[in-house]
C-alpha atoms as a PDB file:
ATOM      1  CA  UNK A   1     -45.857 -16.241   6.028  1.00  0.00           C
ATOM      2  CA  UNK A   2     -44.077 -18.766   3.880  1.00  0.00           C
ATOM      3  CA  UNK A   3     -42.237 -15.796   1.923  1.00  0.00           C
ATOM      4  CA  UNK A   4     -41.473 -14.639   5.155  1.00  0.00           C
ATOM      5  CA  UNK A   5     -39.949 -17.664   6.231  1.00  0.00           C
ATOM      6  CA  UNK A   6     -38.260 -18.207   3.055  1.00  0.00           C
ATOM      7  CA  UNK A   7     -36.571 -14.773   3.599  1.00  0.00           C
ATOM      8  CA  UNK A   8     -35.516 -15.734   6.826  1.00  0.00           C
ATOM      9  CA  UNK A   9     -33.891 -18.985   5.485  1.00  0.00           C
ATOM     10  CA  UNK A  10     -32.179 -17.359   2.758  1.00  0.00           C
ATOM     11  CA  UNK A  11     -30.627 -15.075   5.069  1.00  0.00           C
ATOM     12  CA  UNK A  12     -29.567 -17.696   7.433  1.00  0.00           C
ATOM     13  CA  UNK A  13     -28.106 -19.694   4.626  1.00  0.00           C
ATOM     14  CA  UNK A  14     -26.131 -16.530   3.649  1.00  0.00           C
ATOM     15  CA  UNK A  15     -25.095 -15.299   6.596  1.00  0.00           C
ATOM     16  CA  UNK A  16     -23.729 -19.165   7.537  1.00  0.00           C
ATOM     17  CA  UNK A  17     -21.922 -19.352   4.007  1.00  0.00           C
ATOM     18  CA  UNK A  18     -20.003 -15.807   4.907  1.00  0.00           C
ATOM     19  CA  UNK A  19     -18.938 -17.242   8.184  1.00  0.00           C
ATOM     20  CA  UNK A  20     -17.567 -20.669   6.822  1.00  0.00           C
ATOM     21  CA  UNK A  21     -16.232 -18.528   4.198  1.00  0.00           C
ATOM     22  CA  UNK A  22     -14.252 -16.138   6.647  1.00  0.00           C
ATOM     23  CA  UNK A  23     -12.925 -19.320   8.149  1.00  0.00           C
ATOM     24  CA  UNK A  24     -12.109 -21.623   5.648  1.00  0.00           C
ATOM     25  CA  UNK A  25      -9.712 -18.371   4.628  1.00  0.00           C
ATOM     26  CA  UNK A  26      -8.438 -18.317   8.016  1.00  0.00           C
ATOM     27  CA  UNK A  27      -7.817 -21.485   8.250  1.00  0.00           C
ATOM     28  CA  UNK A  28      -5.841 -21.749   5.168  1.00  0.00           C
ATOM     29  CA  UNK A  29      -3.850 -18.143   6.050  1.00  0.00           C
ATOM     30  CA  UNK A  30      -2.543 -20.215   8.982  1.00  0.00           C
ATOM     31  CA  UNK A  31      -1.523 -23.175   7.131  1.00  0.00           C
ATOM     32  CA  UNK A  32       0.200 -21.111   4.545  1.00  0.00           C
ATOM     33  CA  UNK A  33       2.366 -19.171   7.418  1.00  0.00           C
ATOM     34  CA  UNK A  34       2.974 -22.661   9.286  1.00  0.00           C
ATOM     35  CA  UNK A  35       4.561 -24.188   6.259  1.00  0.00           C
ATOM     36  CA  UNK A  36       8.544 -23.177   5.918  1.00  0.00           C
ATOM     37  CA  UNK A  37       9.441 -19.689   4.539  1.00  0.00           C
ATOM     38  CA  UNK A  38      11.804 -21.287   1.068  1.00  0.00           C
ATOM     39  CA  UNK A  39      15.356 -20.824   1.125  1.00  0.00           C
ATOM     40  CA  UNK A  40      15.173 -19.156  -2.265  1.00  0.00           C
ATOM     41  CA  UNK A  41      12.953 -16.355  -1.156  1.00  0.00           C
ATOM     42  CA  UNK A  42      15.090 -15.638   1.534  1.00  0.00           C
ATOM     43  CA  UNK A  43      17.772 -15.165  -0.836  1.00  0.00           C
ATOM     44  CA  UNK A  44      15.507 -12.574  -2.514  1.00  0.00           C
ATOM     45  CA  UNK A  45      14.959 -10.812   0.551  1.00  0.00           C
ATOM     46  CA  UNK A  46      18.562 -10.753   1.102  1.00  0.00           C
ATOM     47  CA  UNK A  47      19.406  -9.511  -2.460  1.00  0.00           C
ATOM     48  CA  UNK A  48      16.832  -7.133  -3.259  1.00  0.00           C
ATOM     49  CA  UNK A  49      15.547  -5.834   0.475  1.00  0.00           C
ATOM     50  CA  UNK A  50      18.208  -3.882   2.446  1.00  0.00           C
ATOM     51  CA  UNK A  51      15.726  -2.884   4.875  1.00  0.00           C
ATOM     52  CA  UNK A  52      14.889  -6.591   5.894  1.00  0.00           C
ATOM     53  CA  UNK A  53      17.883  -6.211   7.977  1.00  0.00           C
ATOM     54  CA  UNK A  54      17.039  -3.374   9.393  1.00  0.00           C
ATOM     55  CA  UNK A  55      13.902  -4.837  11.139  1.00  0.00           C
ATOM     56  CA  UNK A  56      13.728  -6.252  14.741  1.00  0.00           C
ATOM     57  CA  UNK A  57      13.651 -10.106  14.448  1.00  0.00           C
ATOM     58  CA  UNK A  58       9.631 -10.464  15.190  1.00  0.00           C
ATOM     59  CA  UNK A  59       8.794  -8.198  12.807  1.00  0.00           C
ATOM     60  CA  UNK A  60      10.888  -9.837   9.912  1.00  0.00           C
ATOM     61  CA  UNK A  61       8.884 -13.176  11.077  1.00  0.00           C
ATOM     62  CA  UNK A  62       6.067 -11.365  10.539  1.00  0.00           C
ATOM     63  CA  UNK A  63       6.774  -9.673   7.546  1.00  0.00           C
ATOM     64  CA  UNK A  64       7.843 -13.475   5.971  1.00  0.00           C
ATOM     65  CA  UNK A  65       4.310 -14.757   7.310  1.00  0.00           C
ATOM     66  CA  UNK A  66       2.744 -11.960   5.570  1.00  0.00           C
ATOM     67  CA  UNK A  67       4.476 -12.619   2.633  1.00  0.00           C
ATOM     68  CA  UNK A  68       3.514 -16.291   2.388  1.00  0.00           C
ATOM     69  CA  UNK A  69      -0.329 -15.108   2.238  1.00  0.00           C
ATOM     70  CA  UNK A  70       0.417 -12.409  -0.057  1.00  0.00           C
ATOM     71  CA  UNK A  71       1.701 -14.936  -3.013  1.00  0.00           C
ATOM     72  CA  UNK A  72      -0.668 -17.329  -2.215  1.00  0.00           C
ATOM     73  CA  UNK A  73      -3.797 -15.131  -2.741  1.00  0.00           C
ATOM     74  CA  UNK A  74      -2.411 -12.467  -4.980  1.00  0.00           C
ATOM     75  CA  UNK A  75      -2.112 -12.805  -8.997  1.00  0.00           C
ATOM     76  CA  UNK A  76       1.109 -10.875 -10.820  1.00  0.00           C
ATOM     77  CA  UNK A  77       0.722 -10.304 -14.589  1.00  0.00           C
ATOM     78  CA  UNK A  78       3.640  -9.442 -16.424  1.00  0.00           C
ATOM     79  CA  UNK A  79       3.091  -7.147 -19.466  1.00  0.00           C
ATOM     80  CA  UNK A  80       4.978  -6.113 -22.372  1.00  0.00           C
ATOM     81  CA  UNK A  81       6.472  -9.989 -22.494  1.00  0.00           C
ATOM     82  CA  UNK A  82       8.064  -9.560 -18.746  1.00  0.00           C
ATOM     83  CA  UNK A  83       8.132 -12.835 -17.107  1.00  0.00           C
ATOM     84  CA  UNK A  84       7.064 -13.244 -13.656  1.00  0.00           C
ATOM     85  CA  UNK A  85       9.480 -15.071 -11.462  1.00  0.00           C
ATOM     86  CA  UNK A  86       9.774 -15.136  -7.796  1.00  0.00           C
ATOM     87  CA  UNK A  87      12.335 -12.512  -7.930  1.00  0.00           C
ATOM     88  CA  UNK A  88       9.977 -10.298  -9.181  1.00  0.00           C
ATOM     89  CA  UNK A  89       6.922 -11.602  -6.740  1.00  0.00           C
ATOM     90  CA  UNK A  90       9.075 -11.797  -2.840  1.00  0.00           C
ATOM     91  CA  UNK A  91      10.445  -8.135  -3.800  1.00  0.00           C
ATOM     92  CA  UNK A  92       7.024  -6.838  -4.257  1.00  0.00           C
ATOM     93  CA  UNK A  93       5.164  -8.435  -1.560  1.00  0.00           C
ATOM     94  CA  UNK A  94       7.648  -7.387   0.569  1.00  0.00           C
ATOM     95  CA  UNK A  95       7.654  -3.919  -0.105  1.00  0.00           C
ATOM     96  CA  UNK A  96       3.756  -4.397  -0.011  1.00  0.00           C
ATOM     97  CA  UNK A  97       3.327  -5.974   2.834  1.00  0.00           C
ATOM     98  CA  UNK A  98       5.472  -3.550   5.418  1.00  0.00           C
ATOM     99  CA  UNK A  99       2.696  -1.662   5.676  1.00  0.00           C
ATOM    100  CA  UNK A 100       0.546  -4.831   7.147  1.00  0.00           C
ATOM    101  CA  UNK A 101       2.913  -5.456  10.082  1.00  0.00           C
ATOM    102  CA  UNK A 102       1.343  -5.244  13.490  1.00  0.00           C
ATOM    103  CA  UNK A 103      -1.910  -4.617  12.201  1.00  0.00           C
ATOM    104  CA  UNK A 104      -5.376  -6.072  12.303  1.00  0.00           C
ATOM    105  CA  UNK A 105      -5.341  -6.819   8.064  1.00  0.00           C
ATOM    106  CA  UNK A 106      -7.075  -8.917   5.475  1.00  0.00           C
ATOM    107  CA  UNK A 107      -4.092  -8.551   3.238  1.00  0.00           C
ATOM    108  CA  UNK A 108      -5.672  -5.974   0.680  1.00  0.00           C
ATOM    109  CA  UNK A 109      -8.985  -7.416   0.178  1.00  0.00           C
ATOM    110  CA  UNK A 110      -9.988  -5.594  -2.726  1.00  0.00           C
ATOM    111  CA  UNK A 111      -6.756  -6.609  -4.246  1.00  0.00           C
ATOM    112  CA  UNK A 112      -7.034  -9.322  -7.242  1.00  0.00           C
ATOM    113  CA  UNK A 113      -4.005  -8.280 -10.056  1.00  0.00           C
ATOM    114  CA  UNK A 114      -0.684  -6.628  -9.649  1.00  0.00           C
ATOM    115  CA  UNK A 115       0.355  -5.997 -13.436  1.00  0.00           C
ATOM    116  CA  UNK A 116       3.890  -5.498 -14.030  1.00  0.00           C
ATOM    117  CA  UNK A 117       5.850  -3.923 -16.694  1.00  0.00           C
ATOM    118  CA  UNK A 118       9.299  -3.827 -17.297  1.00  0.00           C
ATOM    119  CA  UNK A 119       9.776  -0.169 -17.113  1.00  0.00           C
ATOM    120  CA  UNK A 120       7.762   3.139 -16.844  1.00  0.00           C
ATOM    121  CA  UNK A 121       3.953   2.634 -19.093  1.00  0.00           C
ATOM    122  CA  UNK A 122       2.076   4.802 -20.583  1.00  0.00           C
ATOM    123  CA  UNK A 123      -1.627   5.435 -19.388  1.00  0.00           C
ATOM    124  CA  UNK A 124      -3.986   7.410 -21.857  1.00  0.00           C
ATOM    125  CA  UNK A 125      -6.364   9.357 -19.564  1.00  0.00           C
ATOM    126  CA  UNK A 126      -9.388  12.015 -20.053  1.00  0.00           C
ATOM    127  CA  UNK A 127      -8.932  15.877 -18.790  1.00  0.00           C
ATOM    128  CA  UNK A 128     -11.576  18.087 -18.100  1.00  0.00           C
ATOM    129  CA  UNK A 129      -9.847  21.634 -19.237  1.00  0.00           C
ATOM    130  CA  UNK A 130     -11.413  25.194 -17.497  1.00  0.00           C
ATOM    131  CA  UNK A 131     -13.489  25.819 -20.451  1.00  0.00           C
ATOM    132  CA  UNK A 132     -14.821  22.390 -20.265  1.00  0.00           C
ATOM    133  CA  UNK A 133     -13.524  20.595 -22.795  1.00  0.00           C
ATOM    134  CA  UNK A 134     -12.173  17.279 -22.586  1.00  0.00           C
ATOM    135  CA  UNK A 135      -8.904  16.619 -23.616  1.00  0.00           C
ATOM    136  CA  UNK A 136      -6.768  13.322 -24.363  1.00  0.00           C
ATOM    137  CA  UNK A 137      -3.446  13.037 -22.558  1.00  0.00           C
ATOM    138  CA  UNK A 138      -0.756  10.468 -22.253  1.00  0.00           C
ATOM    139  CA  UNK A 139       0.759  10.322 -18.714  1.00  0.00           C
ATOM    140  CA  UNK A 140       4.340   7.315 -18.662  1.00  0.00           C
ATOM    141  CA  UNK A 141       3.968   6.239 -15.223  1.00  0.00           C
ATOM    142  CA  UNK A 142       5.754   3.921 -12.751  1.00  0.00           C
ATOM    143  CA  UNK A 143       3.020   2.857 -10.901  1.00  0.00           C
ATOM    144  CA  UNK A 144      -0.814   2.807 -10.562  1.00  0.00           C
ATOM    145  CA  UNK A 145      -3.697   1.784  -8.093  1.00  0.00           C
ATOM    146  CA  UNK A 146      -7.022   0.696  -9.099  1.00  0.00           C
ATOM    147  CA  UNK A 147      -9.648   0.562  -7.058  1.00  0.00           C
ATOM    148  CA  UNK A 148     -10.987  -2.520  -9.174  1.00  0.00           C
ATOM    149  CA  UNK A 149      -8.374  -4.561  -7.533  1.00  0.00           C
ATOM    150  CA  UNK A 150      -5.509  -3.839  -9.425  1.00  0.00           C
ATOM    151  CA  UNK A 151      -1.958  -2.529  -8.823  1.00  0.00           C
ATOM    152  CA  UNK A 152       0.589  -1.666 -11.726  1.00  0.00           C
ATOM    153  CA  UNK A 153       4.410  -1.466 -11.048  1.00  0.00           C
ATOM    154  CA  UNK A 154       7.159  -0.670 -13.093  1.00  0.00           C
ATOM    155  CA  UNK A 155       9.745  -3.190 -12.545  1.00  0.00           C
ATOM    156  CA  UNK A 156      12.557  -1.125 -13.030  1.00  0.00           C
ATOM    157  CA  UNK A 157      11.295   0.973 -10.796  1.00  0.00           C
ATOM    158  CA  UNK A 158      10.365  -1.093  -8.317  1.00  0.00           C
ATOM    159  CA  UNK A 159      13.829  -2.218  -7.832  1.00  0.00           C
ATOM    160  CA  UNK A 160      15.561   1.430  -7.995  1.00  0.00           C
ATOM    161  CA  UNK A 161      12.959   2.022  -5.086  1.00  0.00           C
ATOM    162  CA  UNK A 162      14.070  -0.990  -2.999  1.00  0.00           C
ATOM    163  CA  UNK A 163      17.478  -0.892  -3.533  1.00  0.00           C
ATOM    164  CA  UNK A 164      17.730   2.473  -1.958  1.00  0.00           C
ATOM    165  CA  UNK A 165      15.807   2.053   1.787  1.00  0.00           C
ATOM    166  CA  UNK A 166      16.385   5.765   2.798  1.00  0.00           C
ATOM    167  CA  UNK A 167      15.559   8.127   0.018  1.00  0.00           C
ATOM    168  CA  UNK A 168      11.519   8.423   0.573  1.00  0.00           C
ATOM    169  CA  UNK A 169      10.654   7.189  -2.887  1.00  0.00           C
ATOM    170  CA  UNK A 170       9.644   4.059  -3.104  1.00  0.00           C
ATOM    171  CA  UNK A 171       6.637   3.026  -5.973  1.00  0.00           C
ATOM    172  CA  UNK A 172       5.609  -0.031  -4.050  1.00  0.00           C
ATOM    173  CA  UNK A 173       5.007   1.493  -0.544  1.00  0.00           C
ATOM    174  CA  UNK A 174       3.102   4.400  -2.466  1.00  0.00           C
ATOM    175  CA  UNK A 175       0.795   2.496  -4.748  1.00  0.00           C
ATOM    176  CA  UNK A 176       0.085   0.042  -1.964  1.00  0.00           C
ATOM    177  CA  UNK A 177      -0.628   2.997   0.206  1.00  0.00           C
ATOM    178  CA  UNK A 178      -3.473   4.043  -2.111  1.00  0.00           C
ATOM    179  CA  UNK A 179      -4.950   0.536  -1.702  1.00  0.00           C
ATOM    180  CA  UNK A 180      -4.877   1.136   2.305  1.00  0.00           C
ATOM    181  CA  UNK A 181      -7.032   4.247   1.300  1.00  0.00           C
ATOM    182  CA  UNK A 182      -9.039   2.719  -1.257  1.00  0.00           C
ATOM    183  CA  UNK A 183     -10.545   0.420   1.386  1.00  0.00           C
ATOM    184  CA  UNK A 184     -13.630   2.103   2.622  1.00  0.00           C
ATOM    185  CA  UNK A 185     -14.178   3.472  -1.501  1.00  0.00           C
ATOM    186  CA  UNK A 186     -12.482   6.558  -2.792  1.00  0.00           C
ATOM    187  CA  UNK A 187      -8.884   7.522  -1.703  1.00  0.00           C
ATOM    188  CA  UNK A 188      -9.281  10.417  -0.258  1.00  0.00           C
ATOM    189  CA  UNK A 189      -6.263  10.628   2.252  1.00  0.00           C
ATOM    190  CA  UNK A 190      -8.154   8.918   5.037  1.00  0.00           C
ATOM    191  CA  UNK A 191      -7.886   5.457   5.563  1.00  0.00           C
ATOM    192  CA  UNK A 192      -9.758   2.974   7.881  1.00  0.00           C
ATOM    193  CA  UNK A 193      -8.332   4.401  10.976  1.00  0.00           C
ATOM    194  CA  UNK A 194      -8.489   1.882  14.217  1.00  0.00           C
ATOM    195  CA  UNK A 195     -11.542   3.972  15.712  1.00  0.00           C
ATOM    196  CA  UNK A 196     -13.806   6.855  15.083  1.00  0.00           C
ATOM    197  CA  UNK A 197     -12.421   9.530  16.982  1.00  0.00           C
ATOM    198  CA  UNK A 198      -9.281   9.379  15.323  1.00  0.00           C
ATOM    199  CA  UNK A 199     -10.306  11.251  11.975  1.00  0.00           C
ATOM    200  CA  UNK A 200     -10.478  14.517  14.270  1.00  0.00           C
ATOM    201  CA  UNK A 201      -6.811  14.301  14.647  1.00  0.00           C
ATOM    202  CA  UNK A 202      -5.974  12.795  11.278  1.00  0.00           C
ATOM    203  CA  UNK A 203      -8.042  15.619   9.409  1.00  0.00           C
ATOM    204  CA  UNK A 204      -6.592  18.253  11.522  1.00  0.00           C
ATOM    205  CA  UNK A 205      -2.715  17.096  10.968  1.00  0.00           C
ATOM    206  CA  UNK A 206      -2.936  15.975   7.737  1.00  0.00           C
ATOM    207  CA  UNK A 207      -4.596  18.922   6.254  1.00  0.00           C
ATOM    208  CA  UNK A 208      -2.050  21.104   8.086  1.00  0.00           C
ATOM    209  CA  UNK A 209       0.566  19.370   6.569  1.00  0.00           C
ATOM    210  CA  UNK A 210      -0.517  18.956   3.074  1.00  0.00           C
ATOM    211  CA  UNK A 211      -1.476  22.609   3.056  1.00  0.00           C
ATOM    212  CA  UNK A 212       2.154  23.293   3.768  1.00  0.00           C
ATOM    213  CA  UNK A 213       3.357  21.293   0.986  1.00  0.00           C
ATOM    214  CA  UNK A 214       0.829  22.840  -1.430  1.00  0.00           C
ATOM    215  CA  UNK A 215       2.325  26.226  -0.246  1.00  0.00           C
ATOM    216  CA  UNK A 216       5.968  25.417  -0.587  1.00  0.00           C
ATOM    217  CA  UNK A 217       5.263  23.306  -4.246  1.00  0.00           C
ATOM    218  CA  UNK A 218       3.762  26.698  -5.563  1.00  0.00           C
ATOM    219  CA  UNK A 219       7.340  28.910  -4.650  1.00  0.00           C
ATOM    220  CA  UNK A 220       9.170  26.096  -5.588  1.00  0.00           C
ATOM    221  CA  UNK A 221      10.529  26.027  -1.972  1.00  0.00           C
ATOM    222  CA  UNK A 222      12.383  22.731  -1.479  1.00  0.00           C
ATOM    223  CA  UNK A 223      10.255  20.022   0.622  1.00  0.00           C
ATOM    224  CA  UNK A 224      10.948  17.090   2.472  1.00  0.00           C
ATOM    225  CA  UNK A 225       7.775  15.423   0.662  1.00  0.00           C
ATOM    226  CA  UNK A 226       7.971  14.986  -3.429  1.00  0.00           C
ATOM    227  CA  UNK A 227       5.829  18.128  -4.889  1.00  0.00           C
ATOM    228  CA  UNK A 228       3.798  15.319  -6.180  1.00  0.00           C
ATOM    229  CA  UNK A 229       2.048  14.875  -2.954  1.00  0.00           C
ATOM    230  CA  UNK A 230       0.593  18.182  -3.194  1.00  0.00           C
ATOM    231  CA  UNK A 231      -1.505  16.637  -5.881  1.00  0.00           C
ATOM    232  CA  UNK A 232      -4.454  15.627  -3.635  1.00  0.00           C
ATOM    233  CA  UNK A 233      -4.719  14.380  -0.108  1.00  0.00           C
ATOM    234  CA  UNK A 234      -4.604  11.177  -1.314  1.00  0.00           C
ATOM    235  CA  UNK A 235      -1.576  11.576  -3.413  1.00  0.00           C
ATOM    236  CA  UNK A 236       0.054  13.524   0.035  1.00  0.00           C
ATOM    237  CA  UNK A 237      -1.084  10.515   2.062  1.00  0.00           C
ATOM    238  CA  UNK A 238       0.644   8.099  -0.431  1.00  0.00           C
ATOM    239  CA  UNK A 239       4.013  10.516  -0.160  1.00  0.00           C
ATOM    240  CA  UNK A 240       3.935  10.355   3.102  1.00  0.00           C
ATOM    241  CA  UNK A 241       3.848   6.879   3.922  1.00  0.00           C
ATOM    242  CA  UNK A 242       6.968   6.680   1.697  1.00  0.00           C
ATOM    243  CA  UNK A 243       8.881   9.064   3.764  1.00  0.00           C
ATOM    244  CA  UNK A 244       7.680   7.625   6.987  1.00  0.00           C
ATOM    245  CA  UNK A 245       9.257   4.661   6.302  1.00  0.00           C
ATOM    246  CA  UNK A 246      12.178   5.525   4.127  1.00  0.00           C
ATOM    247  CA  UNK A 247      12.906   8.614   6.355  1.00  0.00           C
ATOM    248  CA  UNK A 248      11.673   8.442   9.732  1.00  0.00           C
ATOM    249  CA  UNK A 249      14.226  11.054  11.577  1.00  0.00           C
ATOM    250  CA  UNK A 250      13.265  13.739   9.414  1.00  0.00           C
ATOM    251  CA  UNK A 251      10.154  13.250   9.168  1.00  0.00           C
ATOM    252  CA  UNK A 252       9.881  13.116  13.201  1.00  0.00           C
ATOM    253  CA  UNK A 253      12.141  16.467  13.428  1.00  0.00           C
ATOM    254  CA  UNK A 254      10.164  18.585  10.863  1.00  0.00           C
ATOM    255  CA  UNK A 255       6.758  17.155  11.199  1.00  0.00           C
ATOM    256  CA  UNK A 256       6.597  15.651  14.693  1.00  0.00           C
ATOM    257  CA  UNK A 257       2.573  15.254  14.642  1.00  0.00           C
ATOM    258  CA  UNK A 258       2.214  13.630  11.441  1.00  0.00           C
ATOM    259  CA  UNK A 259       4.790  11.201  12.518  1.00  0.00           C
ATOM    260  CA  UNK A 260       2.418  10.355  15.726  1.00  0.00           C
ATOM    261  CA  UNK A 261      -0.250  10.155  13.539  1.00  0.00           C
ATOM    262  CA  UNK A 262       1.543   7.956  10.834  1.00  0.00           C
ATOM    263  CA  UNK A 263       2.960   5.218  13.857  1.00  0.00           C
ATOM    264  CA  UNK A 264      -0.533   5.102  15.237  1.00  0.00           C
ATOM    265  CA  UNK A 265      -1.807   4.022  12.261  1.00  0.00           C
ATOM    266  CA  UNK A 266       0.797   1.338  10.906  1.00  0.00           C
ATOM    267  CA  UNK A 267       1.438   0.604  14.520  1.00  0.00           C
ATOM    268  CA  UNK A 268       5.157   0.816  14.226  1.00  0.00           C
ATOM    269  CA  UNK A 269       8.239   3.204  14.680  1.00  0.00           C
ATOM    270  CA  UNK A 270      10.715   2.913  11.651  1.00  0.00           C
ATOM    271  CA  UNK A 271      12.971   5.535  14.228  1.00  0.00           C
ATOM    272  CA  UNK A 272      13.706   2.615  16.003  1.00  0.00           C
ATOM    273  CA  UNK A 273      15.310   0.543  12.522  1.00  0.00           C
ATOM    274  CA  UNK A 274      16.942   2.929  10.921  1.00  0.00           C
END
């Protein structure tokens, strides 16, 4: 009985810690978006982010709000002797945090470190050959996602991708995709979609598409998607978040369902900024 109740307690005392947890962080998130977005980062914004201005006036509230919560709780590293400034920290929350707007979000929860080179790094990795053996390779990168809570950007890269809006290649918007899908565990090319029977239709137009693109990387036929996508879902998922927002007409002309499904799950419709 008394290890019963002592259970019982334990629990309770958990379970009431969680909840003042969840609102202390709350409670914060608002004061952080109540305080005034600074001058400087607006600067940034307008330096470094062409496609602020392309955004209806609510959503580039938002998108400052969601900003302000980003810095505060995220950490940036710089490596290879970069320096992290604010430059460097407003254009990559920004890019990272287009995908948050109009959605339910806990800002990348798993998130902890976004590392941050000064150009493309080089990743040493383990292959699994046909025969079985396991060979060394050496990949030069320009961006990775952990799903230990880390994201690593090239910074050159980061700013080729945001100072060009409408060319569907953008490292930000793709590793920060993979965190969307890293969410419930593996990426797989199915994120946390808003209820269950929406995988039907995800699965279905998804796989149709990626299939495509797996068809037309093998020919060498010329894609609206980078033959990189055809990778893994979860690579094509990342791919095509970047050409959702970057190109949003073409993507609606040539693959009208996976542009339904893509708006229903960021809850916008870049058509309407572009």
């Amino acid at each position: 009985m008394l290890a019963s109740l002592t259970i019982l307690i334990f629990g309770l005392s958990a379970i009431a810690w969680l909840a003042s947890s969840r609102w202390r962080k709350n409670l914060r998130r608002k004061q952080v978006m109540a305080s005034p977005f600074p001058k400087t980062w607006r600067a940034i914004l307008k330096r470094r982010l062409p496609f602020f201005h392309a955004l209806p006036a609510d959503l580039q509230l938002q998108l400052k709000r969601h900003i302000q919560v980003f810095l505060d709780e995220k950490h940036f590293v710089g490596c290879d002797g970069l320096l992290i400034t604010d430059e460097i920290r407003v254009t990559i929350a920004a890019q990272a945090c287009l995908l948050l707007l109009n959605r339910k979000t806990d800002f990348y929860p798993k998130l902890r470190q976004i590392l941050v080179y000064p150009d493309a790094f080089i990743v040493d990795s383990q292959r699994q050959d046909p025969s079985g053996l396991i060979r060394e390779q050496r990949n030069v990168l320009a961006g990775e996602s952990w799903e230990q809570g880390q994201v690593i950007l090239s910074w050159k890269n980061t700013l080729e991708g945001a100072a060009n809006p409408h060319d569907g290649n953008n490292v930000v918007i793709h590793e920060f995709a993979h965190q969307l899908d890293q969410e419930d565990g593996h990426a797989n090319g199915a994120p946390i979609l808003a209820r269950g029977q929406d995988y039907l239709s995800w699965s279905s137009v998804f796989n149709q598409a990626f299939n495509e693109l797996v068809e037309d990387t093998a020919v060498g036929k010329p894609a609206l998607f980078n033959g990189y996508g055809a990778t893994n879902p979860a690579e094509f998922f990342a791919v095509a978040t970047e050409v959702f927002f970057e190109k949003p007409a073409e993507l609606n002309q040539e693959h009208p369902a996976l542009y339904r499904e893509l708006s229903h799950f960021y809850q916008v419709d870049p058509l309407n900024w572009h």
